[in-house]
PDB file of N, CA and C in Angstrom:
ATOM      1  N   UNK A   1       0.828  -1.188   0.000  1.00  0.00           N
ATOM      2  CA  UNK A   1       0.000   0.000   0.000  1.00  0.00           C
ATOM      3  C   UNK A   1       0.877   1.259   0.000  1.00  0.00           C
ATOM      4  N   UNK A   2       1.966   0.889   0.730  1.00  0.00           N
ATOM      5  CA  UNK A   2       2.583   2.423   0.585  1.00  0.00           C
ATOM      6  C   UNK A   2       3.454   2.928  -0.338  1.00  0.00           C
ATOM      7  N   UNK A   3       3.544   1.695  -1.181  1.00  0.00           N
ATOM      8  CA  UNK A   3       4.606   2.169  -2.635  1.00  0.00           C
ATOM      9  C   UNK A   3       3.127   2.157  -3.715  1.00  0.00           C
ATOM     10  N   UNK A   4       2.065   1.641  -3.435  1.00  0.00           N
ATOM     11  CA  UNK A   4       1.025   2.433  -4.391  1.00  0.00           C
ATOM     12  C   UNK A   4       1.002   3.975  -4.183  1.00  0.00           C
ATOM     13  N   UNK A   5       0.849   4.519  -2.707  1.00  0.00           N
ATOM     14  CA  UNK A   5       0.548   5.883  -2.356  1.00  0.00           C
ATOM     15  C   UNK A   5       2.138   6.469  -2.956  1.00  0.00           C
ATOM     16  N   UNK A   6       2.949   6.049  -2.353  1.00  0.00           N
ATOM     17  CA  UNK A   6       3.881   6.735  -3.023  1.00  0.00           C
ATOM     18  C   UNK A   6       4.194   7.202  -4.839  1.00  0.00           C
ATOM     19  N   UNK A   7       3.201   6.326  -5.396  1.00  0.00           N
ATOM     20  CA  UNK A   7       3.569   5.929  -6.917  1.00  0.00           C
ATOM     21  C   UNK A   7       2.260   7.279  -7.322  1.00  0.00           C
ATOM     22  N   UNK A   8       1.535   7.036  -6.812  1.00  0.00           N
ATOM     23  CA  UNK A   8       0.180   8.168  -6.915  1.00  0.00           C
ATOM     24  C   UNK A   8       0.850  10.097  -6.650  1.00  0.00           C
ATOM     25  N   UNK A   9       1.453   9.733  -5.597  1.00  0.00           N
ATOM     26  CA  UNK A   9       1.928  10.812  -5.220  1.00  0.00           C
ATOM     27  C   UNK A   9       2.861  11.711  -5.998  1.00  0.00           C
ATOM     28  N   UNK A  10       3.520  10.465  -6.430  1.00  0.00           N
ATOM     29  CA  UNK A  10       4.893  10.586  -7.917  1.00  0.00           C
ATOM     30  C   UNK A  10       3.821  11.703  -9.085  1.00  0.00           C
ATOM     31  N   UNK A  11       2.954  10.540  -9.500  1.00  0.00           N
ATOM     32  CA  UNK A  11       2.364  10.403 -10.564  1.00  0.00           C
ATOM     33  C   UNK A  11       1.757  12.005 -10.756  1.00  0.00           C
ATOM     34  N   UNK A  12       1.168  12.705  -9.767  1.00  0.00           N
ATOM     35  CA  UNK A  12       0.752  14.069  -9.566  1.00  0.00           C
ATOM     36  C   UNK A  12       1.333  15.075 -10.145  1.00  0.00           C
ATOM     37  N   UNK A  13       2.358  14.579 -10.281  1.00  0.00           N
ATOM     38  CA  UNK A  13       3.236  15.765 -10.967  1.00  0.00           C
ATOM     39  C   UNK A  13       3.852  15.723 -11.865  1.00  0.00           C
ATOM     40  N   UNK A  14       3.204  14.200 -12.896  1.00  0.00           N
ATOM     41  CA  UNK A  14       3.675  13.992 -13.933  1.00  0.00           C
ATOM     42  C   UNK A  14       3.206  14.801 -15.147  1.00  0.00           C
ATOM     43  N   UNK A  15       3.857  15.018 -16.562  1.00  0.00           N
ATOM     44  CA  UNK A  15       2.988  15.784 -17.213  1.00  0.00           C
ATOM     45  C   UNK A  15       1.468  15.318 -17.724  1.00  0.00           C
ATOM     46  N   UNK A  16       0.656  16.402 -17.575  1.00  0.00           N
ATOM     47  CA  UNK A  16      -1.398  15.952 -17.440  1.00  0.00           C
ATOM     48  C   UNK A  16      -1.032  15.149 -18.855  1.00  0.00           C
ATOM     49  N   UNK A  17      -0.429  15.364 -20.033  1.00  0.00           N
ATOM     50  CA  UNK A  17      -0.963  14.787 -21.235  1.00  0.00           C
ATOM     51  C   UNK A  17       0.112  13.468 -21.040  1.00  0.00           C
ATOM     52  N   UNK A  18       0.124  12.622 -20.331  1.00  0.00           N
ATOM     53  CA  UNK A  18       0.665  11.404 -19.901  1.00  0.00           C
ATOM     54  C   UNK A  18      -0.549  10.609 -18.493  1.00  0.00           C
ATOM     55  N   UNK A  19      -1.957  11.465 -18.828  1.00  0.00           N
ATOM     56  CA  UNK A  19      -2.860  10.748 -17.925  1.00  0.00           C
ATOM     57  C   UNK A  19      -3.412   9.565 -18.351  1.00  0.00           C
ATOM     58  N   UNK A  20      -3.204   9.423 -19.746  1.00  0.00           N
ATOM     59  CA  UNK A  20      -4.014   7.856 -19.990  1.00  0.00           C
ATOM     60  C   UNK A  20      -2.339   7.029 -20.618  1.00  0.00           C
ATOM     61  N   UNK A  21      -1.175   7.846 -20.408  1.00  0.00           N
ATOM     62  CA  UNK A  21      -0.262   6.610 -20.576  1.00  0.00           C
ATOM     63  C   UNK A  21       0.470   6.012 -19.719  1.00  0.00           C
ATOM     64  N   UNK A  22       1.931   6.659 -19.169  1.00  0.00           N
ATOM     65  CA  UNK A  22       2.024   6.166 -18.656  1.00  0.00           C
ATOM     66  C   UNK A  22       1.886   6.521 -17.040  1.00  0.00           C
ATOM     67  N   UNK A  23       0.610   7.624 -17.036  1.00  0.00           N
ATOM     68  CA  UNK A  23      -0.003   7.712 -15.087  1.00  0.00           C
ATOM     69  C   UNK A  23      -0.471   6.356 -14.987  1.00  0.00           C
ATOM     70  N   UNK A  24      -1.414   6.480 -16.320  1.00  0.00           N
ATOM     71  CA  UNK A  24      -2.441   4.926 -16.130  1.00  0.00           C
ATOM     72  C   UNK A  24      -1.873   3.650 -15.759  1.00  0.00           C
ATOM     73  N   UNK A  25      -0.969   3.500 -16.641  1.00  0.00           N
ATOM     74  CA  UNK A  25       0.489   2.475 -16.547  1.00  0.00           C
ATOM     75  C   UNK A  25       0.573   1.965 -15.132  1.00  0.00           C
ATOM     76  N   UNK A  26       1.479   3.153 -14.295  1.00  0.00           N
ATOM     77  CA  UNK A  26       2.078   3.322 -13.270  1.00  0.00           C
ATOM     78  C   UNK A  26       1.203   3.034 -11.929  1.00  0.00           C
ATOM     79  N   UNK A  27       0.049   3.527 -12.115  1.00  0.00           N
ATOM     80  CA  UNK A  27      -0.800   3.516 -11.295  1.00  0.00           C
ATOM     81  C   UNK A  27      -1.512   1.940 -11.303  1.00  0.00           C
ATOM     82  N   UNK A  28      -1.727   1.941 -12.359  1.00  0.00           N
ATOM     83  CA  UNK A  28      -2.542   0.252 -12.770  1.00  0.00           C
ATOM     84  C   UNK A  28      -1.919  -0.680 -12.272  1.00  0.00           C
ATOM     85  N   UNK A  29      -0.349  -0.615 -12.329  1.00  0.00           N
ATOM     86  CA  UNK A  29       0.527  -1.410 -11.685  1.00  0.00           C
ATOM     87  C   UNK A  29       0.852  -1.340 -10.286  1.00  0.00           C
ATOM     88  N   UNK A  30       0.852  -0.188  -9.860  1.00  0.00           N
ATOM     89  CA  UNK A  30       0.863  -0.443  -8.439  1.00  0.00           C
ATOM     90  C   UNK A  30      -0.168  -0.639  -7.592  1.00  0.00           C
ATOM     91  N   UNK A  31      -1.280  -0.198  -7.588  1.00  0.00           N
ATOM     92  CA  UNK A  31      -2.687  -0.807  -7.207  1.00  0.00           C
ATOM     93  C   UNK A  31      -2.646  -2.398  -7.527  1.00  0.00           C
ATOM     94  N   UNK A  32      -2.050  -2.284  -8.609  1.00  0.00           N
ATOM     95  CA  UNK A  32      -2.316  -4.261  -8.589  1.00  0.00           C
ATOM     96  C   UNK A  32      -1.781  -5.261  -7.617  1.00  0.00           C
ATOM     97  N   UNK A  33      -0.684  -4.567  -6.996  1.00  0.00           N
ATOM     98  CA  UNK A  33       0.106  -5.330  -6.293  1.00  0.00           C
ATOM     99  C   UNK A  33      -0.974  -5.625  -4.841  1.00  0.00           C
ATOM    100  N   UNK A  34      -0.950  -4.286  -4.382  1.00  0.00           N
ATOM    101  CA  UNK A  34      -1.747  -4.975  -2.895  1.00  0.00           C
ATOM    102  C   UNK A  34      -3.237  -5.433  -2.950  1.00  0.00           C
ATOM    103  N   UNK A  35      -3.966  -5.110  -3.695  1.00  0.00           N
ATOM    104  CA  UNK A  35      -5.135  -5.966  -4.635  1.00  0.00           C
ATOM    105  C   UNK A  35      -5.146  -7.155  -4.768  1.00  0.00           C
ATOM    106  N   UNK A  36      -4.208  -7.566  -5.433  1.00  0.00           N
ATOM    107  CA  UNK A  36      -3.350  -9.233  -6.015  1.00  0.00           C
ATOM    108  C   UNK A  36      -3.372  -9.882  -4.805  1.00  0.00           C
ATOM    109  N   UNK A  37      -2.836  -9.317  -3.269  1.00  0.00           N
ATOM    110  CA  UNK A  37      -2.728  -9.955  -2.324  1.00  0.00           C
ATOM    111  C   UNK A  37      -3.682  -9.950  -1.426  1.00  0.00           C
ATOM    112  N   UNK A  38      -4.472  -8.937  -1.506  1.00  0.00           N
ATOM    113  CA  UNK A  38      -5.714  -8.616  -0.976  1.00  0.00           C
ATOM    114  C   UNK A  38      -6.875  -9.956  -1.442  1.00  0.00           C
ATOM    115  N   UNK A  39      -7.025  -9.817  -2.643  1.00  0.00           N
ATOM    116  CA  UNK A  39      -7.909 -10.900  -3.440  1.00  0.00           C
ATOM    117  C   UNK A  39      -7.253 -12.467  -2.988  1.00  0.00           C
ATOM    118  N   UNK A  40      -5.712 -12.432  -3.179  1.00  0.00           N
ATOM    119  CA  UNK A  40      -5.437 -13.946  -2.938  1.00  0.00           C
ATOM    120  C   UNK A  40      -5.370 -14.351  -1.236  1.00  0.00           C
ATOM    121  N   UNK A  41      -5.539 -13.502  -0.639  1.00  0.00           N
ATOM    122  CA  UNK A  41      -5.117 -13.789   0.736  1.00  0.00           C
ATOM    123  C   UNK A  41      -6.747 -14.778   1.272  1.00  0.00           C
ATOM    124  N   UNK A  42      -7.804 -14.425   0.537  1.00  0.00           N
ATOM    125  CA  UNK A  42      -8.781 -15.350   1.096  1.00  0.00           C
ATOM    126  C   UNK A  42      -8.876 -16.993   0.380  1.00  0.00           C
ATOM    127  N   UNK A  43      -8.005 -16.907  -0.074  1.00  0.00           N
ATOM    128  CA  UNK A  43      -7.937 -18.029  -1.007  1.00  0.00           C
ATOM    129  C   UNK A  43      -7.260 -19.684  -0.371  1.00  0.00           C
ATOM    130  N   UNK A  44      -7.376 -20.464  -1.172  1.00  0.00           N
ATOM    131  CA  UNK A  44      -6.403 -21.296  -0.951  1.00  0.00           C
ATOM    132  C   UNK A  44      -4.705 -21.077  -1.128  1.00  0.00           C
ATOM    133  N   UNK A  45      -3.674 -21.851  -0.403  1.00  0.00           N
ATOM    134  CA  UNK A  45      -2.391 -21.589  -0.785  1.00  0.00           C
ATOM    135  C   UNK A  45      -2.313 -21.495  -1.908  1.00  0.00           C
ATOM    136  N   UNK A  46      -2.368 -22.303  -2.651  1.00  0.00           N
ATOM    137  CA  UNK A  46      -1.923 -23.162  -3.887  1.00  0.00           C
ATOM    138  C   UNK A  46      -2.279 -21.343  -5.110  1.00  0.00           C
ATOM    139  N   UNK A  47      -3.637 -21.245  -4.479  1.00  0.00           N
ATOM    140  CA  UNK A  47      -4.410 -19.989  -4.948  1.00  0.00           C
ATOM    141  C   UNK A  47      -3.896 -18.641  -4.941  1.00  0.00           C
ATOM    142  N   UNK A  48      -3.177 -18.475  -3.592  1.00  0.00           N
ATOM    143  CA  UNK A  48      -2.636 -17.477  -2.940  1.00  0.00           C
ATOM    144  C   UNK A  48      -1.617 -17.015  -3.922  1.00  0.00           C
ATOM    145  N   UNK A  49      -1.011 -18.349  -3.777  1.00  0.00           N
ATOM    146  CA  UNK A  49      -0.176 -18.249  -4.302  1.00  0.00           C
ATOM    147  C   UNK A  49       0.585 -17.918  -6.053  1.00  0.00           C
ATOM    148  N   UNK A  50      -0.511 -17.910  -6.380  1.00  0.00           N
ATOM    149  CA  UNK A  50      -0.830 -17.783  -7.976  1.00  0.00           C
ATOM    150  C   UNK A  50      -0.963 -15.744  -7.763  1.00  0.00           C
ATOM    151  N   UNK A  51      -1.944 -15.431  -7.193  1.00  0.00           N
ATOM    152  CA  UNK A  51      -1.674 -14.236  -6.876  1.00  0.00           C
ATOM    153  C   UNK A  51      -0.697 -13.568  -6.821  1.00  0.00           C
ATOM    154  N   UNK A  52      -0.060 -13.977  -5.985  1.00  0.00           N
ATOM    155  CA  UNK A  52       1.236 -13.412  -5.276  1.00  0.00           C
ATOM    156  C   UNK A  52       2.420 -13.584  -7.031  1.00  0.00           C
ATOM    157  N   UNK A  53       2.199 -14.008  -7.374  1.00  0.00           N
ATOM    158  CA  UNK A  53       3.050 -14.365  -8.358  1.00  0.00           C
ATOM    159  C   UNK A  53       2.754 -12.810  -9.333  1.00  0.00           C
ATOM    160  N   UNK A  54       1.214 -13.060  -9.320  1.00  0.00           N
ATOM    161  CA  UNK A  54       0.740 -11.563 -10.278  1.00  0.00           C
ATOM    162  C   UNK A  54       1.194 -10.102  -9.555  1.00  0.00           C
ATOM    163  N   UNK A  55       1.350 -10.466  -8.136  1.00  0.00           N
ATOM    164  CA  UNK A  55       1.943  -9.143  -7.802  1.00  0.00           C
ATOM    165  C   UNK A  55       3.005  -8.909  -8.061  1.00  0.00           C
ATOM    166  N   UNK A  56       3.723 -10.063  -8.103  1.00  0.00           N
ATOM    167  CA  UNK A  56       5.648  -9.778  -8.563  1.00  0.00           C
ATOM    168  C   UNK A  56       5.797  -9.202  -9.702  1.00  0.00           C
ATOM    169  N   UNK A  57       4.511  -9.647 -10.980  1.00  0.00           N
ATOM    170  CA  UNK A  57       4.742  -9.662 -11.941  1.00  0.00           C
ATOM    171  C   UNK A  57       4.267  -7.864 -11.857  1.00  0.00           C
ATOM    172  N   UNK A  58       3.449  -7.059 -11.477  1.00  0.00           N
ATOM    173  CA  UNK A  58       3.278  -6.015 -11.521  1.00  0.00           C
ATOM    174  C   UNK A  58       4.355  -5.303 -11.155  1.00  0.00           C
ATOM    175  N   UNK A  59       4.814  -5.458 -10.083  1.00  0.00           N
ATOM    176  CA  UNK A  59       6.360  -4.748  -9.852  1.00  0.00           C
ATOM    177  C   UNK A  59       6.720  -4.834 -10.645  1.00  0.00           C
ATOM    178  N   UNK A  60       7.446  -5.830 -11.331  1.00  0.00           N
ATOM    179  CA  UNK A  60       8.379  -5.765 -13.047  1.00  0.00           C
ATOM    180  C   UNK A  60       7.486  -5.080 -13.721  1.00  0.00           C
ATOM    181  N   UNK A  61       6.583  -4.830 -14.179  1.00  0.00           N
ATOM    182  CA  UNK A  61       5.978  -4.041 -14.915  1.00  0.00           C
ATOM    183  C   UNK A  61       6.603  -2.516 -14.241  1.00  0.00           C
ATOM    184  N   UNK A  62       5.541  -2.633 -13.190  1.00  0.00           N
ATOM    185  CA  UNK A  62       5.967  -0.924 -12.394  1.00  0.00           C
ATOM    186  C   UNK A  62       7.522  -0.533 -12.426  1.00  0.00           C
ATOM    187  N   UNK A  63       8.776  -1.499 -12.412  1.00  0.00           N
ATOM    188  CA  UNK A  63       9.814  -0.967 -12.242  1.00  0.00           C
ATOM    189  C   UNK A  63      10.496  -1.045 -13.907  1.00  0.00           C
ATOM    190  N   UNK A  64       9.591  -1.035 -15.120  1.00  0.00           N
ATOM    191  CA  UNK A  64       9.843  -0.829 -16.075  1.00  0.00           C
ATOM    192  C   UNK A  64       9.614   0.711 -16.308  1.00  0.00           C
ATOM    193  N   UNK A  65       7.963   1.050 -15.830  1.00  0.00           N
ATOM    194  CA  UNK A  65       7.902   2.577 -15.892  1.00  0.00           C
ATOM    195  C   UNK A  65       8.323   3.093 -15.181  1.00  0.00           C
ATOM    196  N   UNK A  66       9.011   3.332 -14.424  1.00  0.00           N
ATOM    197  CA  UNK A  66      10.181   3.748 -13.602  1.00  0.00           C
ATOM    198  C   UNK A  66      11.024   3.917 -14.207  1.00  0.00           C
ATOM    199  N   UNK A  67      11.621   3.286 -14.569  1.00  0.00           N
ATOM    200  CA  UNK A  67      13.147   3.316 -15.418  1.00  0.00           C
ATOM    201  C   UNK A  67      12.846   4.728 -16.473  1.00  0.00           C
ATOM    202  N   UNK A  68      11.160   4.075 -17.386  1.00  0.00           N
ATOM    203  CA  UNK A  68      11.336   4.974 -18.735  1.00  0.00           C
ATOM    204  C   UNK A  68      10.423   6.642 -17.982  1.00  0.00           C
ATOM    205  N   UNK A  69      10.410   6.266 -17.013  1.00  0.00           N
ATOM    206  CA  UNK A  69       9.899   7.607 -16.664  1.00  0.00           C
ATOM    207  C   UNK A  69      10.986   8.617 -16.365  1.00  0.00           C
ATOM    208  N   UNK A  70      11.918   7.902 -15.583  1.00  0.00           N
ATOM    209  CA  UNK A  70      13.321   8.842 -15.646  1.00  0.00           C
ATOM    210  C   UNK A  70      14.167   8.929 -16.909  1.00  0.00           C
ATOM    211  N   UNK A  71      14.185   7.944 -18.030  1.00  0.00           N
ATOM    212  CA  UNK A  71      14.550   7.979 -19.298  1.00  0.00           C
ATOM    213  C   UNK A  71      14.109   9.485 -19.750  1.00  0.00           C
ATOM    214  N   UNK A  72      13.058   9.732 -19.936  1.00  0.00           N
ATOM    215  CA  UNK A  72      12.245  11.115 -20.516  1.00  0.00           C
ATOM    216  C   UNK A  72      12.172  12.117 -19.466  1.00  0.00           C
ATOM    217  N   UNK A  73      13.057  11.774 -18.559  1.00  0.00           N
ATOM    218  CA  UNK A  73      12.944  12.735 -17.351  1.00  0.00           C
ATOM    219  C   UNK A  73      11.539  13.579 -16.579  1.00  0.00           C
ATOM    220  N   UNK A  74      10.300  12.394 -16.503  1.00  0.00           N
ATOM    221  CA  UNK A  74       9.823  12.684 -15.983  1.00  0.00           C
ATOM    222  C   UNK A  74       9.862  12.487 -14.405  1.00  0.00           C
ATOM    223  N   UNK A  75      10.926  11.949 -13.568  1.00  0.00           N
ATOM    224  CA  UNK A  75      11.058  12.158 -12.675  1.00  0.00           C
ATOM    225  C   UNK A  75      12.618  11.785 -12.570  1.00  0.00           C
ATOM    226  N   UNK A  76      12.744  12.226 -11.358  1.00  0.00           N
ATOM    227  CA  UNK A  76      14.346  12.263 -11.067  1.00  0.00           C
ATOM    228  C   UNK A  76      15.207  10.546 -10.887  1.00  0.00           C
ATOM    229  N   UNK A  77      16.498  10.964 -11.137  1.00  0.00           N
ATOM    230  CA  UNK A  77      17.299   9.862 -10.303  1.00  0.00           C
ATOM    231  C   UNK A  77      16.928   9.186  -8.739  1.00  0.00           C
ATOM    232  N   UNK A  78      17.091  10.228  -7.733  1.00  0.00           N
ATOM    233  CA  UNK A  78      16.529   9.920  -6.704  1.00  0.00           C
ATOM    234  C   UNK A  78      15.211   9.395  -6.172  1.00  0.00           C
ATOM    235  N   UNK A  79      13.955   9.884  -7.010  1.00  0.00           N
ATOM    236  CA  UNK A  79      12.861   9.009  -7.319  1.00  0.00           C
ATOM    237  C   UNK A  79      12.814   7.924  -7.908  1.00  0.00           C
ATOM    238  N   UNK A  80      12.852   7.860  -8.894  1.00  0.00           N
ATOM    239  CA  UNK A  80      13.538   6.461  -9.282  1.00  0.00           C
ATOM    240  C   UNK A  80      14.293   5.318  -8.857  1.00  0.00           C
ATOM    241  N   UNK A  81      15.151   5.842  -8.117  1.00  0.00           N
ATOM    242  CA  UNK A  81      15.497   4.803  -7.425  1.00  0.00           C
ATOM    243  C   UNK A  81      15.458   4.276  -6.175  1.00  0.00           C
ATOM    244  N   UNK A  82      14.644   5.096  -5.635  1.00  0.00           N
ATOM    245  CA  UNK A  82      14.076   5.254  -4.296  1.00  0.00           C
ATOM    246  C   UNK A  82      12.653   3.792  -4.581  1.00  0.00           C
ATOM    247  N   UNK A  83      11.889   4.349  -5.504  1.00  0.00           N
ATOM    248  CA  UNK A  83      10.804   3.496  -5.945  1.00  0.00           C
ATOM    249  C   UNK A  83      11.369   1.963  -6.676  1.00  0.00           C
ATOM    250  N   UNK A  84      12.460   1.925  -7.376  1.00  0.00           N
ATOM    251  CA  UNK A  84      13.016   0.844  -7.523  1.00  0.00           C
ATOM    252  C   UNK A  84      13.465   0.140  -6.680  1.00  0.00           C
ATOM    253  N   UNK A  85      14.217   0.349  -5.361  1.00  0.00           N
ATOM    254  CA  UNK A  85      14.279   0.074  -4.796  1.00  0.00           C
ATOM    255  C   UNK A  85      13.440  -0.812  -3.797  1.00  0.00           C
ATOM    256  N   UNK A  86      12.387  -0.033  -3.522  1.00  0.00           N
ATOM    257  CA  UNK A  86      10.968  -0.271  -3.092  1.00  0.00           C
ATOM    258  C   UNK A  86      10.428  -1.138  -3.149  1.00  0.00           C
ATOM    259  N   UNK A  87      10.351  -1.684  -4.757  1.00  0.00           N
ATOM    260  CA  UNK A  87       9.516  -2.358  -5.565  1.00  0.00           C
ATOM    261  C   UNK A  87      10.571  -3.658  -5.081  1.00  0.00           C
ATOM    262  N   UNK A  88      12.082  -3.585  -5.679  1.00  0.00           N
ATOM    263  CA  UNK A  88      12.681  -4.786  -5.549  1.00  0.00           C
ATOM    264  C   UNK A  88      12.377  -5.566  -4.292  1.00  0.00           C
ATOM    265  N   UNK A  89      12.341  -4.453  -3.333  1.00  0.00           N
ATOM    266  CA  UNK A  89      12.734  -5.441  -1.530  1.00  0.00           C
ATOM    267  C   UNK A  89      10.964  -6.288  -1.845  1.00  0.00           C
ATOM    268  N   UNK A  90      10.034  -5.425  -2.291  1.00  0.00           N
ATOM    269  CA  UNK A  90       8.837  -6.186  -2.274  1.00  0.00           C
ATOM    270  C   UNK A  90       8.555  -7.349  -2.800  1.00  0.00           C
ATOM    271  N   UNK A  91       9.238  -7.490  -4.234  1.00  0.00           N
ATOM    272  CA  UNK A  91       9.721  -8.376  -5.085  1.00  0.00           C
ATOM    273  C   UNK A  91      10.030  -9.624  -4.390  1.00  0.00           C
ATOM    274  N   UNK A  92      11.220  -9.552  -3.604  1.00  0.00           N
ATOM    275  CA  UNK A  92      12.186 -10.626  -2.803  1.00  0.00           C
ATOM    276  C   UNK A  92      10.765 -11.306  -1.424  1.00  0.00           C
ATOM    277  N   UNK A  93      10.397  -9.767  -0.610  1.00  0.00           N
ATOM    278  CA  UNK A  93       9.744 -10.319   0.007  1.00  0.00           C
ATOM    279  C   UNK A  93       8.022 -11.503  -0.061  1.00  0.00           C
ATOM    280  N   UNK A  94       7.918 -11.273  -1.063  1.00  0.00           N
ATOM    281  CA  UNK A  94       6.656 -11.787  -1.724  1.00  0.00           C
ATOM    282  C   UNK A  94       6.985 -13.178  -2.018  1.00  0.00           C
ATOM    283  N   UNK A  95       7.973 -13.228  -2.951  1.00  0.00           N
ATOM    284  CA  UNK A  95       8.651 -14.786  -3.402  1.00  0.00           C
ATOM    285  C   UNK A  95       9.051 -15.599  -2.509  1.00  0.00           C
ATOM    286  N   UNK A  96       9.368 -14.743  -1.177  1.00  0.00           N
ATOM    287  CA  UNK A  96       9.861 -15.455   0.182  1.00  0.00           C
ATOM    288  C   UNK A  96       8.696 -15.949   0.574  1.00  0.00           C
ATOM    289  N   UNK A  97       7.294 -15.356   0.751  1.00  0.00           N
ATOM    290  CA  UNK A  97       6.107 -15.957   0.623  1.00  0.00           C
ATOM    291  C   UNK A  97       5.736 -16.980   0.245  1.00  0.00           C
ATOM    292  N   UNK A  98       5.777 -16.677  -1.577  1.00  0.00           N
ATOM    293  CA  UNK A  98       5.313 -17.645  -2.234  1.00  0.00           C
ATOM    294  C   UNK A  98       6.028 -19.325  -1.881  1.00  0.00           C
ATOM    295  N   UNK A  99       7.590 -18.889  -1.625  1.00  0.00           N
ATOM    296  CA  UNK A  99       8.048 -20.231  -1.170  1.00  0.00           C
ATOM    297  C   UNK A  99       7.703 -20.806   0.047  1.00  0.00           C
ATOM    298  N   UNK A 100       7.407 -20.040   1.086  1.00  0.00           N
ATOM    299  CA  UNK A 100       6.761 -20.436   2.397  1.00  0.00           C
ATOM    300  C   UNK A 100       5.590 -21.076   2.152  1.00  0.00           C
ATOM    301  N   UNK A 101       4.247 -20.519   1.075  1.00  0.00           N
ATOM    302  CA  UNK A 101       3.066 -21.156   1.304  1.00  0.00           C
ATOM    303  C   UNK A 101       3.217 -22.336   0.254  1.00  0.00           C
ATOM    304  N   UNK A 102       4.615 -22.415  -0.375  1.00  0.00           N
ATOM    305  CA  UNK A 102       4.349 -24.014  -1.247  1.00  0.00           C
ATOM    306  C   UNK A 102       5.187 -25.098  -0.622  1.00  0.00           C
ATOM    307  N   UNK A 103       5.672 -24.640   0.461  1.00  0.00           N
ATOM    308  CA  UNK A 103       6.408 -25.534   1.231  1.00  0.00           C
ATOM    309  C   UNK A 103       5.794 -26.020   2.355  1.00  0.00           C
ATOM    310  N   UNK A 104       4.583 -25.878   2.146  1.00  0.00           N
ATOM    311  CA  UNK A 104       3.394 -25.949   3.400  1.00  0.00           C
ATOM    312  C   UNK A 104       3.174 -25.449   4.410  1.00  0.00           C
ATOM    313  N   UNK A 105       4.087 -24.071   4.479  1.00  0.00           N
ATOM    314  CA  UNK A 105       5.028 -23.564   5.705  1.00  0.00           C
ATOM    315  C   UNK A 105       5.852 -23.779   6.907  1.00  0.00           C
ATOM    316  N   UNK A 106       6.344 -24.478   6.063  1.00  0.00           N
ATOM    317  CA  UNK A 106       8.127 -25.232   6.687  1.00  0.00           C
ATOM    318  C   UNK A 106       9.043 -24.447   6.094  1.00  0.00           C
ATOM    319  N   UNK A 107       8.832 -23.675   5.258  1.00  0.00           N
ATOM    320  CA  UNK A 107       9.738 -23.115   4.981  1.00  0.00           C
ATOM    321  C   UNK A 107      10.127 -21.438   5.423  1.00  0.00           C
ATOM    322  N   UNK A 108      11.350 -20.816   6.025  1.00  0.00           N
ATOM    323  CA  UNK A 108      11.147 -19.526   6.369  1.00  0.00           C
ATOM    324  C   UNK A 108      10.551 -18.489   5.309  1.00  0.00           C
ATOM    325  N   UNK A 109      10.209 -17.670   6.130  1.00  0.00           N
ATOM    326  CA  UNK A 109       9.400 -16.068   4.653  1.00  0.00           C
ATOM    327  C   UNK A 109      10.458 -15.837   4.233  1.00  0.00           C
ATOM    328  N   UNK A 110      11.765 -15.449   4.915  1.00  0.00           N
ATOM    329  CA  UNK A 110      13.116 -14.056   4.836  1.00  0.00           C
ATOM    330  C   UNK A 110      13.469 -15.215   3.792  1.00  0.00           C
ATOM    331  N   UNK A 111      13.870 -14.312   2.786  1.00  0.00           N
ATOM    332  CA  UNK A 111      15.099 -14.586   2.081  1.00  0.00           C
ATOM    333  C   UNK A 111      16.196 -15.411   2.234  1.00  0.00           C
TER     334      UNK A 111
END
């Protein structure tokens, strides 16, 4: 939730004639993530876990527009990699998940 708010927050001050590309983009992708886990968390593992996979996969998306958002300099180095950053640790921590709930949870979350 808080690298969606943060991504929204970004997004505010992106230029208006980039509202249906890549705000939409950016935004679509990060809402997906805690959604993805939101929706899979009532689920079965096996289920959950399929989710959780779609959230990783939104980060790689989201940390694509990232990259090309600072490419065209719509936002800085330090944003950028602040939010890349972000995205990665979420990345790691999620998969640490996903391996916990297919290991029946015998297996640790951390990395």
């Amino acid at each position: 939730m808080n690298l969606a708010q943060e991504v929204y927050q970004i997004a505010e001050n992106l230029p208006k004639k980039e509202t249906y590309g890549i705000i939409s983009q950016m935004t679509r992708a990060a809402v997906s993530v805690p959604s993805n886990i939101a929706e899979g968390s009532g689920r079965s593992d096996r289920d959950f876990s399929h989710f959780l996979s779609i959230a990783i996969g939104s980060l790689f998306e989201l940390n694509t527009q990232i990259m090309l958002s600072e490419r065209i300099g719509y936002i800085t180095g330090e944003q950028s990699s602040s939010l890349q950053t972000k995205a990665e640790k979420l990345q790691m921590m999620i998969s640490g998940f996903i391996r916990h709930l297919e290991d029946g949870g015998n297996s640790p979350i951390v990395n």
